[in-house]
C-alpha atoms as a PDB file:
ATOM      1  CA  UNK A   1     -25.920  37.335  -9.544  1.00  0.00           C
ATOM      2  CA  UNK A   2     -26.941  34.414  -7.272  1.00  0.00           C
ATOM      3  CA  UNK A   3     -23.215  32.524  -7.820  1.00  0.00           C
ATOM      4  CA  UNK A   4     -22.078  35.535  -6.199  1.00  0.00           C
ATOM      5  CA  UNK A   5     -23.929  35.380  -3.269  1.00  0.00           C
ATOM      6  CA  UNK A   6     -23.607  31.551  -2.228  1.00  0.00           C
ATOM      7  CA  UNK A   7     -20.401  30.597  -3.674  1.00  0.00           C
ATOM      8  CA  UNK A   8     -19.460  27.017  -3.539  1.00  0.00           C
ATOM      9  CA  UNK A   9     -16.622  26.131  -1.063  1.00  0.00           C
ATOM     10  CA  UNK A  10     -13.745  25.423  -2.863  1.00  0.00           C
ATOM     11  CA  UNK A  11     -11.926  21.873  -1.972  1.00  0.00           C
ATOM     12  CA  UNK A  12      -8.618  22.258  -1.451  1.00  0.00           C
ATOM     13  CA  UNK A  13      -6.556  18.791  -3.047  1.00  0.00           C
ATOM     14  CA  UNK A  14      -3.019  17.434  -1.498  1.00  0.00           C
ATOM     15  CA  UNK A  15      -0.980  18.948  -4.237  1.00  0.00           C
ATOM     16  CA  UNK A  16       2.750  17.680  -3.640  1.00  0.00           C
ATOM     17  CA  UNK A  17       5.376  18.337  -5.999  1.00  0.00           C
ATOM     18  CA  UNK A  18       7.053  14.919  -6.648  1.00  0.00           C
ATOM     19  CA  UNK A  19       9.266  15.691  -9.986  1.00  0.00           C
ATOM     20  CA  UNK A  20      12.333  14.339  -8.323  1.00  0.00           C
ATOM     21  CA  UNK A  21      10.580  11.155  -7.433  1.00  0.00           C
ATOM     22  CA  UNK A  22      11.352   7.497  -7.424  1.00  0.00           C
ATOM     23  CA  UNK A  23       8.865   5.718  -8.830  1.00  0.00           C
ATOM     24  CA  UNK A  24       7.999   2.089  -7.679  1.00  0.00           C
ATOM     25  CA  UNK A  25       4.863  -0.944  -7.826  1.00  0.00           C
ATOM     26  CA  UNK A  26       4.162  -3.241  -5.132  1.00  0.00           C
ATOM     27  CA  UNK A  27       1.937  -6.001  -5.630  1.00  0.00           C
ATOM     28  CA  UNK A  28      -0.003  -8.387  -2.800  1.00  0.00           C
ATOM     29  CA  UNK A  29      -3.247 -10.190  -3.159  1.00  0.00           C
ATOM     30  CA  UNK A  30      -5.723  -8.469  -5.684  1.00  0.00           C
ATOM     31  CA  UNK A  31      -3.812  -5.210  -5.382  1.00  0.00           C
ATOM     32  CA  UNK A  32      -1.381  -3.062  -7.022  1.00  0.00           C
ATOM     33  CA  UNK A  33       0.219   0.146  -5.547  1.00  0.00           C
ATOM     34  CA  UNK A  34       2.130   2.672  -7.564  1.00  0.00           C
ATOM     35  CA  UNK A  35       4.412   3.940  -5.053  1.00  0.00           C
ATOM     36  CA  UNK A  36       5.868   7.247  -5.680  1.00  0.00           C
ATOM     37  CA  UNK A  37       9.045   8.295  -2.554  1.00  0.00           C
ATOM     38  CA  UNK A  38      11.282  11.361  -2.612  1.00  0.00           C
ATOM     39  CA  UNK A  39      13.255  12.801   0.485  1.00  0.00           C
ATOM     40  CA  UNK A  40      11.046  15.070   2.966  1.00  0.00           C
ATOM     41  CA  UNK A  41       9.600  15.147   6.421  1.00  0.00           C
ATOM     42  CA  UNK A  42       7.605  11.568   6.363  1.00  0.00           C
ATOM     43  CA  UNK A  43       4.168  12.449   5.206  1.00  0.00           C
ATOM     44  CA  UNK A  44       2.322   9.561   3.303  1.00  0.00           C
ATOM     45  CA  UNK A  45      -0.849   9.970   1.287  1.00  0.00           C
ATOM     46  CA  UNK A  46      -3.450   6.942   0.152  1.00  0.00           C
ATOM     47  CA  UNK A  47      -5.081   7.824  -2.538  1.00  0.00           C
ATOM     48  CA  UNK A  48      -5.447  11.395  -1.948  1.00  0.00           C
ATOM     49  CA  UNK A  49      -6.009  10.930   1.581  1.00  0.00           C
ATOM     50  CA  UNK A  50      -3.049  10.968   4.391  1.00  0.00           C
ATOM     51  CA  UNK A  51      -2.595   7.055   5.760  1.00  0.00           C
ATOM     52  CA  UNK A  52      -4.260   7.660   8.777  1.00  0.00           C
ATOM     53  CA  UNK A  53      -7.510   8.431   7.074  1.00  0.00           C
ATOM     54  CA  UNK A  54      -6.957   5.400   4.522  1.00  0.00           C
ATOM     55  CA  UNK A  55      -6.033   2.769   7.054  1.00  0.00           C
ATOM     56  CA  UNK A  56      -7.547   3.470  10.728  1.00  0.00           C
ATOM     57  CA  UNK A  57      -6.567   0.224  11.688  1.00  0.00           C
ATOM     58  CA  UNK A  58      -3.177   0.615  13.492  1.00  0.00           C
ATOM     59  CA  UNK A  59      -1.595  -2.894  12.290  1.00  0.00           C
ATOM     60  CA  UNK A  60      -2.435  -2.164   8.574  1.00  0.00           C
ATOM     61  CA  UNK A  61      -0.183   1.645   9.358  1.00  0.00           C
ATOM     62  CA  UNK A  62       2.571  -0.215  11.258  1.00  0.00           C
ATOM     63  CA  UNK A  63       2.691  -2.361   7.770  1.00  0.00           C
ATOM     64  CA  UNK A  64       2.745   0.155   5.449  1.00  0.00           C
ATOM     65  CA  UNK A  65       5.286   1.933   7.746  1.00  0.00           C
ATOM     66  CA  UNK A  66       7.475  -0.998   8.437  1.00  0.00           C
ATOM     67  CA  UNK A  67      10.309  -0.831   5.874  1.00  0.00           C
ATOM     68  CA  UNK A  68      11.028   2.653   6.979  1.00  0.00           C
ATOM     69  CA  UNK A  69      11.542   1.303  10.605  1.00  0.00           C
ATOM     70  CA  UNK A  70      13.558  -1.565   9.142  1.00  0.00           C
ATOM     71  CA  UNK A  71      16.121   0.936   7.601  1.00  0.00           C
ATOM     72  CA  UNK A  72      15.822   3.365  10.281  1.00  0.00           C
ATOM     73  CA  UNK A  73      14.598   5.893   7.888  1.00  0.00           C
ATOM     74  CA  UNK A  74      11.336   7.393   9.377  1.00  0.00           C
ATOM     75  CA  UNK A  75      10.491  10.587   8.509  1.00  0.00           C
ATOM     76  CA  UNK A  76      12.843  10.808   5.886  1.00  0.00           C
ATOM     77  CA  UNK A  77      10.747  10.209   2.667  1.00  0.00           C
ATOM     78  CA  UNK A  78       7.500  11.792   1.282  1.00  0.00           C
ATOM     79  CA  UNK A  79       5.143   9.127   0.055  1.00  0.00           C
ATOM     80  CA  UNK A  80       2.514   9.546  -2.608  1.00  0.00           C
ATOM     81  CA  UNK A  81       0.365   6.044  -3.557  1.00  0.00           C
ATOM     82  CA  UNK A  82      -2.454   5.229  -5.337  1.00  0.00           C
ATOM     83  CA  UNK A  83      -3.619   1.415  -4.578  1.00  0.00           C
ATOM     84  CA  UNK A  84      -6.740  -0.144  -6.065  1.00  0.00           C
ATOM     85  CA  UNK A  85      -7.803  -3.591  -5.848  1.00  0.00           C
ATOM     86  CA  UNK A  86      -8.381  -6.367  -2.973  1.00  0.00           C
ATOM     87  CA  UNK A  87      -8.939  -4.972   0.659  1.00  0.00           C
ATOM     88  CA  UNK A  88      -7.346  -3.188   2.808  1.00  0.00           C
ATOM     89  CA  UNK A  89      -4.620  -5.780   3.870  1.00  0.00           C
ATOM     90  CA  UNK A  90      -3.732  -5.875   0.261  1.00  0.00           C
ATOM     91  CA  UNK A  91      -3.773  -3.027  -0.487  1.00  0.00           C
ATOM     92  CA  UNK A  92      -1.348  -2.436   2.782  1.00  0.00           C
ATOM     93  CA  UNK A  93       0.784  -5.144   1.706  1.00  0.00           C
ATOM     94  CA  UNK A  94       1.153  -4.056  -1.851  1.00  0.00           C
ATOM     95  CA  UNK A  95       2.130  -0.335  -0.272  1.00  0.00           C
ATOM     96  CA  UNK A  96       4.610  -2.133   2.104  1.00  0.00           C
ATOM     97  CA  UNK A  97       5.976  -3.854  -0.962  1.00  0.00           C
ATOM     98  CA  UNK A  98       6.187  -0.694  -3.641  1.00  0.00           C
ATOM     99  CA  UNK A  99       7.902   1.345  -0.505  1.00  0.00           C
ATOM    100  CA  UNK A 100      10.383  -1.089  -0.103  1.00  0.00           C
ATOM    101  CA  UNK A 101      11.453  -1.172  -3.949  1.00  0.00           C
ATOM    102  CA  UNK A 102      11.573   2.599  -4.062  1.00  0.00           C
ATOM    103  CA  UNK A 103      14.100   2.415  -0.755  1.00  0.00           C
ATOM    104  CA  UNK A 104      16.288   0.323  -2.854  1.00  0.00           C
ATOM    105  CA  UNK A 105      16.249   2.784  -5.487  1.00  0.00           C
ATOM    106  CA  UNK A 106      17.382   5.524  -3.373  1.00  0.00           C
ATOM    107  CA  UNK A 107      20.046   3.409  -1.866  1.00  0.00           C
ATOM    108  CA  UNK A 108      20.895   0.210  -2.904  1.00  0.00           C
ATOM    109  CA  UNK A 109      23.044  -0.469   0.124  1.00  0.00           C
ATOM    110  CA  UNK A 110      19.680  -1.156   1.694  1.00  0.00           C
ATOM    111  CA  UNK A 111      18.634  -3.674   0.149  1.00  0.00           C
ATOM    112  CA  UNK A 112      20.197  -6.834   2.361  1.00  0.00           C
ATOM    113  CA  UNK A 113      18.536  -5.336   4.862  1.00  0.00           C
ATOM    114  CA  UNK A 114      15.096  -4.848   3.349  1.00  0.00           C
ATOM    115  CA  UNK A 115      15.716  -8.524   1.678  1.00  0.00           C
ATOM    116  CA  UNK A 116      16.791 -10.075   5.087  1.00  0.00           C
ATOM    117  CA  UNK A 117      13.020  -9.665   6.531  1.00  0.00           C
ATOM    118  CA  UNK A 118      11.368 -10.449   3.160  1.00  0.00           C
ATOM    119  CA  UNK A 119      10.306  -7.022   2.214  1.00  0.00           C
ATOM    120  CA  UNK A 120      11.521  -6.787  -1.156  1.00  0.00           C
ATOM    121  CA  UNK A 121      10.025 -10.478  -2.117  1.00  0.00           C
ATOM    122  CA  UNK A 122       6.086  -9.853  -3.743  1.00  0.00           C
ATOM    123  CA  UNK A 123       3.827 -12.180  -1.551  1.00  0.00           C
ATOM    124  CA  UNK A 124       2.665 -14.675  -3.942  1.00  0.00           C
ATOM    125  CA  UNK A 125       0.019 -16.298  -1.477  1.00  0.00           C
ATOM    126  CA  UNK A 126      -3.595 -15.472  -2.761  1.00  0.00           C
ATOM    127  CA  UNK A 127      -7.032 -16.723  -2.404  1.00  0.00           C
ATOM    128  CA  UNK A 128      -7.436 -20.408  -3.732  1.00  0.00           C
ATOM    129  CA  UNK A 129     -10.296 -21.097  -6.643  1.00  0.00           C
ATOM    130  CA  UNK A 130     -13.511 -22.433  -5.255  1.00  0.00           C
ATOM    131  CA  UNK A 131     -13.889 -26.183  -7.130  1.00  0.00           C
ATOM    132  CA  UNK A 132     -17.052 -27.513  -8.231  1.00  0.00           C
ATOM    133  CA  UNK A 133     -18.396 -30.686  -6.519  1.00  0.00           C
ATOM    134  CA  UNK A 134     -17.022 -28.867  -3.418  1.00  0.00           C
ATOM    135  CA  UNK A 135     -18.681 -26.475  -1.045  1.00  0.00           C
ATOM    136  CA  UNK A 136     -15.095 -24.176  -0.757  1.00  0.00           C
ATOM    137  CA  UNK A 137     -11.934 -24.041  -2.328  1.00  0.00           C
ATOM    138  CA  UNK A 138     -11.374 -27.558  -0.453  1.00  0.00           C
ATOM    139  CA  UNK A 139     -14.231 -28.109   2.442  1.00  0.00           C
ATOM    140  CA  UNK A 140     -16.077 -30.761   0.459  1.00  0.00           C
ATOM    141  CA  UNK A 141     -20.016 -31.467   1.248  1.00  0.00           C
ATOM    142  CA  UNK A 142     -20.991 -33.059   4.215  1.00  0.00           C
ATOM    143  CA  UNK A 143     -20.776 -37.098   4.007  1.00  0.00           C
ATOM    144  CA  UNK A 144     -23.973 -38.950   4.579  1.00  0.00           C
ATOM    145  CA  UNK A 145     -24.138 -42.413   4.771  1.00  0.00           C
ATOM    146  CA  UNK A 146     -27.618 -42.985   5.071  1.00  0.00           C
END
């Protein structure tokens, strides 16, 4: 009797239909992004959550956003990701990258374009190893003489 009187609000989940879907990883950092793009009206969802949510800093959406402006192909494509892994800028990069692969699957004609300002090559710069005898990766101790 007292479910029916205080029922529990119901949360309503993104539900997209992506069965005709090109499916793509991008990699950057720590992170992986499983990147999946169809044609539509240029929503993109995080992790459940729509980009703006995700990433409220605006040069981390410009990133994720940039091979669509490279093409000239904004609000073209649905985008569904999920990203785990690294930080945010990763995690932007590694959209940024899977994006750009799925593009190319839609239409390869794209992909000098998409090559031409290094979208389609993974970022292989990541965090260098701390060494021991060393205070950082390469900041050694301080030298005292006396």
């Amino acid at each position: 009797m007292e479910s029916q009187l205080n029922p529990e609000p119901v949360k309503k989940e993104i539900k997209l239909d992506f069965k005709e879907a090109k499916y793509a990883t991008g990699r950057r950092k720590k992170s992986i992004a499983r990147v999946w793009l169809k044609k539509g009206s240029g929503s993109i969802n995080v992790n459940g959550k729509k980009m703006i949510d995700y990433f409220k800093n605006q040069n981390l959406q410009t990133a994720v956003c940039r091979p669509f402006a490279v093409v000239k192909r904004e609000n073209e494509f649905d985008v569904r990701c999920t990203v785990k892994g690294g930080g945010l800028s990763g995690q932007a990069g590694a959209i940024m990258h899977g994006i750009a692969r799925g593009l190319i699957q839609f239409e390869p004609d794209l992909k000098p374009a998409l090559k031409k300002e290094k979208l389609t090559t993974r970022d292989s710069r990541a965090v260098e190893r701390k060494k021991y005898g060393r205070r950082k990766a390469r900041r050694s101790f301080q030298f005292s003489k006396r």
